[in-house]
C-alpha atoms as a PDB file:
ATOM      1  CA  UNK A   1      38.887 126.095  62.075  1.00  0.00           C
ATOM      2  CA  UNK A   2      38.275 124.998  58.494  1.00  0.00           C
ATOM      3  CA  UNK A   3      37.317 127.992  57.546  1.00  0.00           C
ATOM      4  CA  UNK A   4      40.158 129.987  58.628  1.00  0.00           C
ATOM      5  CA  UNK A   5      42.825 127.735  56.881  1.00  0.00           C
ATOM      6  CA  UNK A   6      40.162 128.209  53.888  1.00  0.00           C
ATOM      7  CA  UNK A   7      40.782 131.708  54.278  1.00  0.00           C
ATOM      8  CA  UNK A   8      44.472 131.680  54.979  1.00  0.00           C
ATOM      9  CA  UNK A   9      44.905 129.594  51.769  1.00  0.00           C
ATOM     10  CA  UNK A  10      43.100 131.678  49.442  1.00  0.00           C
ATOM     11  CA  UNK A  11      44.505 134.572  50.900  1.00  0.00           C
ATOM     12  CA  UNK A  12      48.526 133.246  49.990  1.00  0.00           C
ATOM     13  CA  UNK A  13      47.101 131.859  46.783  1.00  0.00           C
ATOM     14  CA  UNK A  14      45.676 135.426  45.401  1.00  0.00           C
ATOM     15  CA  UNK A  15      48.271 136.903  46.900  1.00  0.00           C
ATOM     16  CA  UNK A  16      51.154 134.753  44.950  1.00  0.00           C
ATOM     17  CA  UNK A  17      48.792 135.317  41.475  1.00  0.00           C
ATOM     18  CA  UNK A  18      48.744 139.207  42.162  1.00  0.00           C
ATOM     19  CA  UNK A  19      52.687 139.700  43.887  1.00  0.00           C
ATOM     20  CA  UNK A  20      55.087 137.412  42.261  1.00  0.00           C
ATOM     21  CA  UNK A  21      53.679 135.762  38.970  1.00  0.00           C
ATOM     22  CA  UNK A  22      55.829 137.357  36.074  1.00  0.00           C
ATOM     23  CA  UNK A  23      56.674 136.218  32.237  1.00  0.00           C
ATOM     24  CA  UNK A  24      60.011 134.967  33.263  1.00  0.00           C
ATOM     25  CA  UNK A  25      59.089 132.727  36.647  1.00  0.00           C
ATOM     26  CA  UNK A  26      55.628 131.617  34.842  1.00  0.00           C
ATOM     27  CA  UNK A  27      57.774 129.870  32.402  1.00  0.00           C
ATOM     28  CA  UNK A  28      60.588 128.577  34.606  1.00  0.00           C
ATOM     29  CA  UNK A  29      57.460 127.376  37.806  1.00  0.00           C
ATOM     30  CA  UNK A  30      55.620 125.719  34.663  1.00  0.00           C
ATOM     31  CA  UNK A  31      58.836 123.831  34.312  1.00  0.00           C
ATOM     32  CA  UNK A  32      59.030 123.015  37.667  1.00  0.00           C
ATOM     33  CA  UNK A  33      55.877 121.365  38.186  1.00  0.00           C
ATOM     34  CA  UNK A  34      55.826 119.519  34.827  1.00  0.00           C
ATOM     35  CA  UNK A  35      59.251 117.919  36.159  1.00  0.00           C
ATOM     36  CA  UNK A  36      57.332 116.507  39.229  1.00  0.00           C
ATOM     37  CA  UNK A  37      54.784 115.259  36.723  1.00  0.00           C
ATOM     38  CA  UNK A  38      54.230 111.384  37.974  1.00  0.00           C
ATOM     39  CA  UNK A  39      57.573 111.935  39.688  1.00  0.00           C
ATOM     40  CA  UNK A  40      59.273 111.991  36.161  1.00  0.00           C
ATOM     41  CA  UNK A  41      62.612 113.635  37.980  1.00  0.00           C
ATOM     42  CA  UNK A  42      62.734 111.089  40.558  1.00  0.00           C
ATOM     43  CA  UNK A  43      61.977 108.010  38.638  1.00  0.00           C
ATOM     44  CA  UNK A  44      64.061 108.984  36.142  1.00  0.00           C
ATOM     45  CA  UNK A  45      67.161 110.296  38.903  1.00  0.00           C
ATOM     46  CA  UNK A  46      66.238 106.308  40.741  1.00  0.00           C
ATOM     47  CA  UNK A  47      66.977 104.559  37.185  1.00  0.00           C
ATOM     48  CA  UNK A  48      70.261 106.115  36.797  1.00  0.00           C
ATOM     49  CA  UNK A  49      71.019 105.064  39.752  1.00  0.00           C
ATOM     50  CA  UNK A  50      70.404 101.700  38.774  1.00  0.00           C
ATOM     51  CA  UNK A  51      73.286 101.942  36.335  1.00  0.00           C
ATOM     52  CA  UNK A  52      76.014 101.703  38.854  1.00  0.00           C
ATOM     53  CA  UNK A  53      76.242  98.947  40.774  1.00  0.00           C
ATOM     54  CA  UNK A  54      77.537 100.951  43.887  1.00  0.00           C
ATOM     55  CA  UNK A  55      74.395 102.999  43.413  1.00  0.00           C
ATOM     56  CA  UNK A  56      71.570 100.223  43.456  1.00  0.00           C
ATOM     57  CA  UNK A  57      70.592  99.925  47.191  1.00  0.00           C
ATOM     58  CA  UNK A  58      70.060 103.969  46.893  1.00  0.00           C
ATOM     59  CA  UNK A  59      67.857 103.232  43.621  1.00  0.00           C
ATOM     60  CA  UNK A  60      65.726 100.937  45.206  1.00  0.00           C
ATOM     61  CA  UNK A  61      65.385 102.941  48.219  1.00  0.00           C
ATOM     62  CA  UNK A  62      63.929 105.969  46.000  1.00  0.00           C
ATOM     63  CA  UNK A  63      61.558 103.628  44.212  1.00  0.00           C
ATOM     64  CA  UNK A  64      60.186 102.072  47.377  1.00  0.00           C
ATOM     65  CA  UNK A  65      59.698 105.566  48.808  1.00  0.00           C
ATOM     66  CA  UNK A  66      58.093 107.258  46.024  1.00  0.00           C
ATOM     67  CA  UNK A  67      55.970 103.440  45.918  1.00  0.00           C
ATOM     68  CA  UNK A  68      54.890 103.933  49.781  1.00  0.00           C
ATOM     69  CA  UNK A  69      54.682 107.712  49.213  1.00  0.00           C
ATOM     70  CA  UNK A  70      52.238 107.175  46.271  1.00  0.00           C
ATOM     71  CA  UNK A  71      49.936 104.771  47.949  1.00  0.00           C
ATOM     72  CA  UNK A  72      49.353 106.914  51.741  1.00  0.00           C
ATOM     73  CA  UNK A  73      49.105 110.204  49.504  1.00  0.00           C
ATOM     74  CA  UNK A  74      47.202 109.202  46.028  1.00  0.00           C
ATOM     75  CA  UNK A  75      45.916 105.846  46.709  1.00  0.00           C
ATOM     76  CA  UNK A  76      44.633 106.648  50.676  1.00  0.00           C
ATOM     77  CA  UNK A  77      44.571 110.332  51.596  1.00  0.00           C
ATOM     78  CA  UNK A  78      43.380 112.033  48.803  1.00  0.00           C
ATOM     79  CA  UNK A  79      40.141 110.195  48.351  1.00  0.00           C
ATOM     80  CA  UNK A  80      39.433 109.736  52.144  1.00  0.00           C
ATOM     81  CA  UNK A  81      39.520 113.708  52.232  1.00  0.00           C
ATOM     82  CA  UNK A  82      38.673 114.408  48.296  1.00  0.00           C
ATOM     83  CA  UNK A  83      39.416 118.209  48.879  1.00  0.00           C
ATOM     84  CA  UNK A  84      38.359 120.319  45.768  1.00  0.00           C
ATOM     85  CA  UNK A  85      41.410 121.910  44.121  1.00  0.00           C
ATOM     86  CA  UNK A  86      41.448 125.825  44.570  1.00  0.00           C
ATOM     87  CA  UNK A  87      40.593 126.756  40.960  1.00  0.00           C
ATOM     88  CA  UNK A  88      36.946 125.224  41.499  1.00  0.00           C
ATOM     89  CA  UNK A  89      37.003 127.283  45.095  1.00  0.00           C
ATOM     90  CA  UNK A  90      38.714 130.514  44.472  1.00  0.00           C
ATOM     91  CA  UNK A  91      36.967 133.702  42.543  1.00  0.00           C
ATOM     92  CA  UNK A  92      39.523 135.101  40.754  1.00  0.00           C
ATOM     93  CA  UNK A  93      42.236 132.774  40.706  1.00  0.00           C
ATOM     94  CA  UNK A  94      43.987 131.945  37.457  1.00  0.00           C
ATOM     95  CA  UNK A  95      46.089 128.820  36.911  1.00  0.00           C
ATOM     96  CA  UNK A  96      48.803 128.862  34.727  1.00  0.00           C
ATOM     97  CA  UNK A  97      48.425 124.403  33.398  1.00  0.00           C
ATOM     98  CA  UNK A  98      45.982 122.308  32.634  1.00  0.00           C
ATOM     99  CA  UNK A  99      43.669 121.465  35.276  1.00  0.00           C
ATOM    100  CA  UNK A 100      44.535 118.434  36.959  1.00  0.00           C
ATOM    101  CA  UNK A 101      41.718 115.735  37.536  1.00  0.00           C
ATOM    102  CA  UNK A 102      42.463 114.514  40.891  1.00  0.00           C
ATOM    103  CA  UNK A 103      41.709 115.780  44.139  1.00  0.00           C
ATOM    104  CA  UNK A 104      43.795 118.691  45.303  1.00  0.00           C
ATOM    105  CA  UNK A 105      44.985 117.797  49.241  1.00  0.00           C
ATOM    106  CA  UNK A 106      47.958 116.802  49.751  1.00  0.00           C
ATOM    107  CA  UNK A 107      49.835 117.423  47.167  1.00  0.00           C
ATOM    108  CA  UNK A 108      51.663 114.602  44.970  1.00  0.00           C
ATOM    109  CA  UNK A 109      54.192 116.281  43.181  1.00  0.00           C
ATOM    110  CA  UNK A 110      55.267 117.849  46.558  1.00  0.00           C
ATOM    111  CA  UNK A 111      55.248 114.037  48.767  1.00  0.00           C
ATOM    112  CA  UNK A 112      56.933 112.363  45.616  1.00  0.00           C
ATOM    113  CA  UNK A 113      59.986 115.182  45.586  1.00  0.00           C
ATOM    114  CA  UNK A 114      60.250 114.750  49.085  1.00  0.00           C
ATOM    115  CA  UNK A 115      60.434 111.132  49.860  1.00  0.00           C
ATOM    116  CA  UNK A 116      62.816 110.917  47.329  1.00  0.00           C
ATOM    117  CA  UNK A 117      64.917 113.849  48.666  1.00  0.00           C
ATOM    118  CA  UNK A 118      64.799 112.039  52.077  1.00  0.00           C
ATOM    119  CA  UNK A 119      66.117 108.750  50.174  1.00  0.00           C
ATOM    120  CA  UNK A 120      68.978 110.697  48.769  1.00  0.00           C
ATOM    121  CA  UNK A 121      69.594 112.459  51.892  1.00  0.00           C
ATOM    122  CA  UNK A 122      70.022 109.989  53.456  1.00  0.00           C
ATOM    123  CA  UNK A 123      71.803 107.739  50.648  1.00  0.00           C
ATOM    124  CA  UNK A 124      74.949 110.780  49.322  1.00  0.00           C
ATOM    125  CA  UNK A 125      74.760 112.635  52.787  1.00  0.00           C
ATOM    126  CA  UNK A 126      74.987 116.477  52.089  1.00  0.00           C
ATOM    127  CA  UNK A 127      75.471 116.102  48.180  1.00  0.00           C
ATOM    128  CA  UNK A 128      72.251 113.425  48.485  1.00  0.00           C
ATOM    129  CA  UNK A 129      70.345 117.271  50.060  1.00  0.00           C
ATOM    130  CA  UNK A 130      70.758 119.398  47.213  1.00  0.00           C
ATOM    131  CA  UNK A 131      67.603 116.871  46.123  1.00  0.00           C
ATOM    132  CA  UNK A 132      65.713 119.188  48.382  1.00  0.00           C
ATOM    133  CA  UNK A 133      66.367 122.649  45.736  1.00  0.00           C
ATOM    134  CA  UNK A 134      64.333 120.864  43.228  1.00  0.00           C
ATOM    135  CA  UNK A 135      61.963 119.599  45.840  1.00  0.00           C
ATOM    136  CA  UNK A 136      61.292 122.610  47.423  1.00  0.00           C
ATOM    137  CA  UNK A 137      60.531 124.585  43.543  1.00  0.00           C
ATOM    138  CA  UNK A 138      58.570 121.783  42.457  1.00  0.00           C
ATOM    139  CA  UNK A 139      56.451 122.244  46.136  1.00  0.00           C
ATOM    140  CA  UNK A 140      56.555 125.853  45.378  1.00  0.00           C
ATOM    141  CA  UNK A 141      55.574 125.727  41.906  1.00  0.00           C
ATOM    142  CA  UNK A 142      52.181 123.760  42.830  1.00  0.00           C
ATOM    143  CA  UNK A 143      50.935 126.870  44.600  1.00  0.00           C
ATOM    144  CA  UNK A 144      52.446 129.479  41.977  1.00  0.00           C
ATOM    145  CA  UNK A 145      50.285 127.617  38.977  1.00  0.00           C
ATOM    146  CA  UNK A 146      47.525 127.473  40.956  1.00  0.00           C
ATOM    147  CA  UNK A 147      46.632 124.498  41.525  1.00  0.00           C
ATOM    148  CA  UNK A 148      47.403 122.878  45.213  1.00  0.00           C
ATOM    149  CA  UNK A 149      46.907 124.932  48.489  1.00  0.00           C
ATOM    150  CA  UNK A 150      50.056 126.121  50.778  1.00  0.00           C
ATOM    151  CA  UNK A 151      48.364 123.621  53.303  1.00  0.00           C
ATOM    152  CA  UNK A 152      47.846 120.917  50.114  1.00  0.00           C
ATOM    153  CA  UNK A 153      51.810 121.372  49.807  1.00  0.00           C
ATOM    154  CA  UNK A 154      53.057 120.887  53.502  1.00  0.00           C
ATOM    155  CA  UNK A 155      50.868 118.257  53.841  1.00  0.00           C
ATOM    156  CA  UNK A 156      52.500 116.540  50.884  1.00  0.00           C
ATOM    157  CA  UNK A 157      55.882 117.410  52.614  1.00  0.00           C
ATOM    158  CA  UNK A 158      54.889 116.081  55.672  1.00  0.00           C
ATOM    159  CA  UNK A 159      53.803 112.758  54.070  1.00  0.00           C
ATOM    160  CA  UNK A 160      56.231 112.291  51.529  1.00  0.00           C
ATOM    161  CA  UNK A 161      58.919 112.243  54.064  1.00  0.00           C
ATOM    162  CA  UNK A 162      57.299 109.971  56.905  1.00  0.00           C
ATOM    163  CA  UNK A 163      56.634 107.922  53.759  1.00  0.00           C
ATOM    164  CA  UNK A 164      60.556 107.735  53.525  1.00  0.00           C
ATOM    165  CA  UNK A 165      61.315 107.161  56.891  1.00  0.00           C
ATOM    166  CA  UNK A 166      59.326 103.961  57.315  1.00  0.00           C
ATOM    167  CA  UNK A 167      60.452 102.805  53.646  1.00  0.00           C
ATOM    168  CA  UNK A 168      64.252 103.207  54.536  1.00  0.00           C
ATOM    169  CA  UNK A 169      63.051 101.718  57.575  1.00  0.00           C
ATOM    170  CA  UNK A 170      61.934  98.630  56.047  1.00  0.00           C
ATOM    171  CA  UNK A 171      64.757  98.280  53.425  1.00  0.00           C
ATOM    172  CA  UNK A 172      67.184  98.502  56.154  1.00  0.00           C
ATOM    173  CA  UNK A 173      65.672  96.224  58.068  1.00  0.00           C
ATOM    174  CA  UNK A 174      64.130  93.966  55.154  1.00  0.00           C
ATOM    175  CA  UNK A 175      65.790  93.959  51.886  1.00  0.00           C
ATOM    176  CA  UNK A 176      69.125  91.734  52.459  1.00  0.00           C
ATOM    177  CA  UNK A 177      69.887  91.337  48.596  1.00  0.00           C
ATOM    178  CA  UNK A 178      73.136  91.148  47.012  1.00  0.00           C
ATOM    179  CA  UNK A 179      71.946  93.074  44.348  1.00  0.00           C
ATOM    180  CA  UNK A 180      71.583  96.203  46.120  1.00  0.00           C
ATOM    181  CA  UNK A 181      74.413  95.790  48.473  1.00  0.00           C
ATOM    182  CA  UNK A 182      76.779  98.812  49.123  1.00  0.00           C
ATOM    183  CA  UNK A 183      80.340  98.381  47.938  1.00  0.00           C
ATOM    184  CA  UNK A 184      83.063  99.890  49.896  1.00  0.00           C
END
């Protein structure tokens, strides 16, 4: 069964590289992923959000789901299963950054974007969701450099958001402070 999804990942990898990659979306999916760098668009999103004091409680639910995200996906998963990144598997493939150093499954830029898309879901409602455009190109753009699987990337999706769930979980149920009480 390995093997297949082996297969099936190569397969939509070389197939991105040879179908889609142009001058123009090189350049704008290069931008992409650098935004998810470290979740740079998130942490930087959650500390304007500390700004307003009406805004707070959302802040500190982004941080403590990109926190809980961080530790299952970098800290846990992705030594347990220390899956080589497709560049050091694939003949052929080309990516488009500079090599990253860590293991390749699942994918951190893609669980950072989308815990903190959940928080903000679930924080602004439907203006909170338009989190999930950048999300989804910074997921996207992972694959499209060359450097995470498509199964690297869901996998990040998947964990990224049960990350969320139990950390809005847990600051519902655990965080009482004034300081990031909503005001009416």
């Amino acid at each position: 069964m390995f093997e297949a999804i082996q297969n099936f990942d190569a397969g939509a990898l070389l197939s991105i590289q040879e179908n889609l990659r142009v001058p123009f979306l090189d350049g704008f999916m290069t931008f992409m992923t650098r935004l998810g760098d470290s979740g740079f668009i998130w942490i930087l999103l959650g500390l304007l959000l500390l700004i307003p004091k009406k805004t707070r409680r959302s802040a500190a639910d982004v941080f403590l789901c990109l926190a809980l995200a961080f530790i299952l996906n970098d800290l846990i998963l992705k030594p347990l299963i220390a899956r080589a990144r497709p560049f050091e598997t694939i003949d052929g493939l080309t990516i488009l950054i500079t090599a990253p150093g860590s293991f390749s499954f699942p994918s951190g830029h893609t669980n950072a974007s989308f815990a903190a898309a959940f928080a903000l879901t679930r924080a602004f409602g439907k203006k909170g969701a338009l989190a999930y455009i950048p999300a989804i190109l910074i997921a996207f753009s992972r694959c499209y450099v060359g450097v995470h699987y498509p199964t690297d990337v869901f996998a990040g999706m998947t964990v990224g958001t049960l990350a969320a769930v139990i950390a809005c979980w847990l600051s519902r149920r655990y965080i009482k402070s004034d300081l990031f009480k909503k005001t009416e």
